[in-house]
Protein backbone atom coordinates (compact mmCIF):
# COMPACT_ATOMS: atom_id res chain seq x y z
CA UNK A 1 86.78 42.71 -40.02
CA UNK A 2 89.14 40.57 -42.12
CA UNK A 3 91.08 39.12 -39.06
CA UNK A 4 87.42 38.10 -37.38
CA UNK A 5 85.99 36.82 -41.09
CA UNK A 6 89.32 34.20 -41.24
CA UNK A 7 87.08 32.48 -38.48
CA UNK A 8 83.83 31.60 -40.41
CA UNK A 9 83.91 27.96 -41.72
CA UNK A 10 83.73 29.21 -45.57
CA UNK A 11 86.80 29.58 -45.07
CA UNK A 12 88.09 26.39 -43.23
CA UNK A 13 90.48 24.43 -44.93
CA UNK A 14 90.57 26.84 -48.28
CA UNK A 15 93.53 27.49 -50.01
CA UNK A 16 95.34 30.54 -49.97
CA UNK A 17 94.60 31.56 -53.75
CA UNK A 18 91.10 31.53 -52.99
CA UNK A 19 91.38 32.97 -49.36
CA UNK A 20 93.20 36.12 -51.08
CA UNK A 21 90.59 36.17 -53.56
CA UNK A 22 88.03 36.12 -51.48
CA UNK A 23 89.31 39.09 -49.44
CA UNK A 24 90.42 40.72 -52.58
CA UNK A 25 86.03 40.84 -53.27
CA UNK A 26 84.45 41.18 -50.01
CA UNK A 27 83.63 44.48 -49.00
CA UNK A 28 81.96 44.85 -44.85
CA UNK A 29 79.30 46.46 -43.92
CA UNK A 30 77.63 47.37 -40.95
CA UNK A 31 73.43 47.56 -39.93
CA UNK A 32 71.74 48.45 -37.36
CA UNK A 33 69.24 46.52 -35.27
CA UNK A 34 65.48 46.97 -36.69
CA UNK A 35 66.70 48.38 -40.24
CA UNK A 36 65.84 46.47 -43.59
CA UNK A 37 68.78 46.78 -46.02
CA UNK A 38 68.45 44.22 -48.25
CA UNK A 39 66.37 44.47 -51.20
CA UNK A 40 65.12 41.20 -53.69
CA UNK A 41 66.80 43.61 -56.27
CA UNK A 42 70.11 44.45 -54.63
CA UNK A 43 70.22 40.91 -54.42
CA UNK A 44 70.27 40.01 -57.86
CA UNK A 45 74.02 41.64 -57.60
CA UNK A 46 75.33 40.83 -54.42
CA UNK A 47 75.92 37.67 -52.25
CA UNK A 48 76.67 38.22 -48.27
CA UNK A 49 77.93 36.34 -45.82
CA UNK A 50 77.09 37.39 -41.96
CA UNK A 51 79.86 37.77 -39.62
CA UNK A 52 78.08 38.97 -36.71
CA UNK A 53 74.51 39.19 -35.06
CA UNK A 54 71.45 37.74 -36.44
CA UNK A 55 68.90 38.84 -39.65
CA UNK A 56 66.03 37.11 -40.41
CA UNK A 57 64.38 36.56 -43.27
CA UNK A 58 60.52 36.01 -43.86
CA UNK A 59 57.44 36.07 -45.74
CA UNK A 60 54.25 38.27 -44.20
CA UNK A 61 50.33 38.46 -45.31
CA UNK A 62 49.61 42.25 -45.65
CA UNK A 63 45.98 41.66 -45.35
CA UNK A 64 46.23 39.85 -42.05
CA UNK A 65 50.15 41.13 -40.87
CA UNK A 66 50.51 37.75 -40.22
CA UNK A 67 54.20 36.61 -40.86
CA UNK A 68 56.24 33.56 -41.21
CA UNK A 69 59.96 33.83 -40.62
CA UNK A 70 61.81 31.53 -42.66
CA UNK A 71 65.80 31.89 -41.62
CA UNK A 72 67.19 33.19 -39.05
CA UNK A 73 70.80 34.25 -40.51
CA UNK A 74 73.41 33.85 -38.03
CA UNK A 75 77.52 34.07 -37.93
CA UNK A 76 78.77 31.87 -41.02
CA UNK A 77 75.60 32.25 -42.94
CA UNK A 78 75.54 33.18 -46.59
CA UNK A 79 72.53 34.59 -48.92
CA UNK A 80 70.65 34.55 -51.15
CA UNK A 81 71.29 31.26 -52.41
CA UNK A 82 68.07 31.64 -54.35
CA UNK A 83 68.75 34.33 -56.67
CA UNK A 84 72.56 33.11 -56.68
CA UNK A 85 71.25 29.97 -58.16
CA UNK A 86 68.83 30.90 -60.46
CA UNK A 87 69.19 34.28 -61.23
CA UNK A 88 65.82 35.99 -60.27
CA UNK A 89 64.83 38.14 -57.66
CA UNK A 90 63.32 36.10 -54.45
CA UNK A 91 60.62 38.26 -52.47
CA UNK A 92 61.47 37.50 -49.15
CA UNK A 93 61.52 40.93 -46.49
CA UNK A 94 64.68 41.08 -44.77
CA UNK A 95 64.97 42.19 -41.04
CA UNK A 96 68.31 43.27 -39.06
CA UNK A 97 67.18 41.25 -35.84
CA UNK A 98 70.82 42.51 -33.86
CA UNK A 99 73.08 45.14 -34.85
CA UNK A 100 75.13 42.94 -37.70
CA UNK A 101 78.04 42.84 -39.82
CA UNK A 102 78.15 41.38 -43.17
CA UNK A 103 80.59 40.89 -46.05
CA UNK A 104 79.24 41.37 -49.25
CA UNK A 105 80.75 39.86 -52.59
CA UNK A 106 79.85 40.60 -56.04
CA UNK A 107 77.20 38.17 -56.95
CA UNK A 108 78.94 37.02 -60.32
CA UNK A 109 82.08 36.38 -58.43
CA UNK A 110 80.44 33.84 -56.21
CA UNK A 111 78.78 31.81 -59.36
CA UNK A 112 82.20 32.14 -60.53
CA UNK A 113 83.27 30.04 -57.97
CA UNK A 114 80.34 27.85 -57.83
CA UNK A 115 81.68 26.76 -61.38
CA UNK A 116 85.39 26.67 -60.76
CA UNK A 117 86.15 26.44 -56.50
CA UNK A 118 85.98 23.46 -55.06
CA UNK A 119 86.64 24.32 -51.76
CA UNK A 120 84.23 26.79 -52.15
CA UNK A 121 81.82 24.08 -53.53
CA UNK A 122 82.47 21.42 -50.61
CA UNK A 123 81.04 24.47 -48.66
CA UNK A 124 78.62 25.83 -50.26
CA UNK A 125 76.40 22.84 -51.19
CA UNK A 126 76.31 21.20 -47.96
CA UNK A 127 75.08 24.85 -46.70
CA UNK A 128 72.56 24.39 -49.82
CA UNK A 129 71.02 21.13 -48.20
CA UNK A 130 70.33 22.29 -45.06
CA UNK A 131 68.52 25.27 -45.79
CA UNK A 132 66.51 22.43 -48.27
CA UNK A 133 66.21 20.21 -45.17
CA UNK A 134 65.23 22.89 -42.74
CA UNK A 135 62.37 24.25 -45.39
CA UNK A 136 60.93 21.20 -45.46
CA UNK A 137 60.92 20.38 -41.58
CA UNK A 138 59.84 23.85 -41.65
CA UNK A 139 56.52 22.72 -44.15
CA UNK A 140 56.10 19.38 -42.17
CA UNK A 141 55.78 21.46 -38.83
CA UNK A 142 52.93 23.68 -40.09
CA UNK A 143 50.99 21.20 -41.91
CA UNK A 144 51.31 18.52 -39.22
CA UNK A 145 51.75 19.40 -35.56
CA UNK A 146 50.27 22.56 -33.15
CA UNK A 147 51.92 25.07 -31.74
CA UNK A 148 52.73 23.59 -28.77
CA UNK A 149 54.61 20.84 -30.39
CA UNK A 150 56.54 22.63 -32.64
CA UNK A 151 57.44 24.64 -29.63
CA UNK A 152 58.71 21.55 -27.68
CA UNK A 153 60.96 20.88 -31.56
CA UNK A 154 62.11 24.60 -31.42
CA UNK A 155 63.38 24.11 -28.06
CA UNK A 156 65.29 20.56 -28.59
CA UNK A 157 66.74 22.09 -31.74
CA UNK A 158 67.60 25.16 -30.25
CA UNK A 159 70.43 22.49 -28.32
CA UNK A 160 71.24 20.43 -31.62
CA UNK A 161 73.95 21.50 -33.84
CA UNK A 162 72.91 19.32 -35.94
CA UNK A 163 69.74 21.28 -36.89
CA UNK A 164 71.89 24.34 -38.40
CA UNK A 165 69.49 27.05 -39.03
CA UNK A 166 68.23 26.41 -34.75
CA UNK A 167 70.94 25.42 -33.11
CA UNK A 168 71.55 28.27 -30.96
CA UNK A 169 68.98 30.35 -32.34
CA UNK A 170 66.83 31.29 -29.54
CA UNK A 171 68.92 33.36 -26.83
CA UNK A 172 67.95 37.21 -26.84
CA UNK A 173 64.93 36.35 -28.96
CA UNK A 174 61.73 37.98 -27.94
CA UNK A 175 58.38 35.91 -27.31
CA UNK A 176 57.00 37.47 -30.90
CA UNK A 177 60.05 36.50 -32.68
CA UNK A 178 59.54 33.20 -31.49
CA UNK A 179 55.54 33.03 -32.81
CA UNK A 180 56.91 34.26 -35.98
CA UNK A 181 59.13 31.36 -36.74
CA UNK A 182 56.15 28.66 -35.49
CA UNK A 183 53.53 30.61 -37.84
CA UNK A 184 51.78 32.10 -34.80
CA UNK A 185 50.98 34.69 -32.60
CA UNK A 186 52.95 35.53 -29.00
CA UNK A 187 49.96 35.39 -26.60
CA UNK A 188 49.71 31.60 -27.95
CA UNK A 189 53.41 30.98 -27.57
CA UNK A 190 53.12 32.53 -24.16
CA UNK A 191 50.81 30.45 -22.99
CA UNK A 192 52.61 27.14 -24.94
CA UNK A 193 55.58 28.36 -22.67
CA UNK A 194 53.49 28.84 -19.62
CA UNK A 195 51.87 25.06 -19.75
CA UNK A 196 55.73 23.81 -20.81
CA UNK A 197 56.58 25.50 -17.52
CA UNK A 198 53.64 24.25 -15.22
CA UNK A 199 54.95 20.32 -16.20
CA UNK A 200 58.05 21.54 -14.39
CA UNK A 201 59.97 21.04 -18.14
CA UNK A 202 61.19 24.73 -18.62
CA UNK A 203 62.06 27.94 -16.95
CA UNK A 204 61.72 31.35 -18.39
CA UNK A 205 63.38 34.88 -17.96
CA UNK A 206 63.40 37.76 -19.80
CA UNK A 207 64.15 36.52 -23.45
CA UNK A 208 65.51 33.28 -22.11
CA UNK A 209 63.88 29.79 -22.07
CA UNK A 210 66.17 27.21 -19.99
CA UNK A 211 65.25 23.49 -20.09
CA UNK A 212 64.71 21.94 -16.88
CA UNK A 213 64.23 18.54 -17.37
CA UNK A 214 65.61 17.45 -21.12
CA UNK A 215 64.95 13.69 -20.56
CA UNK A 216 61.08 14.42 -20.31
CA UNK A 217 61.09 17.14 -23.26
CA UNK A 218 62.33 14.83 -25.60
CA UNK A 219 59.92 12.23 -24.56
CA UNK A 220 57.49 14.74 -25.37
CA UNK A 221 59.08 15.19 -29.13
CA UNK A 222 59.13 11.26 -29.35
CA UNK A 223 55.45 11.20 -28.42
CA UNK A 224 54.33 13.88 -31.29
CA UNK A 225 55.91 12.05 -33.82
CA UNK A 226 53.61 8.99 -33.02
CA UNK A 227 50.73 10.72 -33.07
């Protein structure tokens, strides 16, 4: 675990006090696909940083089962910045979407460093704005455009590394999982995908969406944001 965690960009140009420390602190875990380990109250102690495989995190409307996914934690990704930050329990469910590994740190040990790392700060805050950025293109999306449109956005951003909390996001991801982070169902993603596919602009396999034709998809993103 330690050899594979030297490659996650926390710990990119750090020094080697704080590279020892951080070792010295994190402790790896494994999960299971489909299993729910992490509890708002567990994570008033611990902070975790994902190694491997994917966990989502998401809101969902017990009266209606409707759900929202929020993040999709990938390799590099830290939480809960929430309860790190301001010291309260954030009620968010947590999902193991692949079979994952995680480090997980004592969470008074990582406000430590918030107050006294730099290197840990010139990492952590940038991570900070771009789960701020992606919440609110995640807001704008819901209030503002239809499913189909944030569909054709999913997909452009799914090629962006630029868009951090997307890029790369969609590969083994089932149709559902995909309705869940656009704030709808599957049958209406499936048949988003299935008039995407008719313009000749995308190709789909099992848990696979290919672009066909990018030039005309991001026309199609140009033309939402005009509307």
């Amino acid at each position: 675990m330690q050899n594979n965690s030297k490659q996650l960009k926390l710990l990119d140009n750090t020094n080697k006090i704080f590279e020892d420390e951080f070792y010295k602190y994190a402790k790896p875990f494994e999960y299971k696909k489909g299993s729910s380990p992490f509890y708002p109250d567990d994570l008033l102690k611990y902070f975790y940083v994902v190694v491997d495989g994917k966990i989502k995190t998401y809101q969902i409307n017990f009266q209606t089962n409707k759900e929202q996914t929020i993040f999709i934690y990938k390799r590099g990704d830290m939480f809960d910045v929430i309860s790190l930050l301001d010291h309260q329990a954030h009620d968010v469910v947590y999902e193991v979407l692949e079979d994952c590994k995680v480090l997980q740190l004592p969470i008074e040990r990582a406000r430590y460093w918030l107050k006294n790392d730099s290197a840990f700060n010139q990492k952590f805050f940038p991570y900070l704005a771009a789960q701020m950025r992606h919440t609110e293109d995640l807001a704008t999306e819901l209030a503002l455009y239809d499913t189909k449109d944030r569909l054709v956005n999913l997909l452009l951003d799914n090629l962006n590394p630029g868009k951090h909390f997307r890029y790369n996001l969609l590969q083994n991801l089932s149709n559902s999982e995909i309705a869940k982070l656009l704030g709808t169902v599957r049958h209406v993603v499936e048949r988003s995908l299935k008039q995407l596919k008719a313009d000749n602009l995308i190709e789909t396999s099992r848990r696979n969406i290919k672009i066909t034709n990018f030039k005309k998809l991001r026309e199609k993103a140009s033309q939402i944001l005009l509307k």
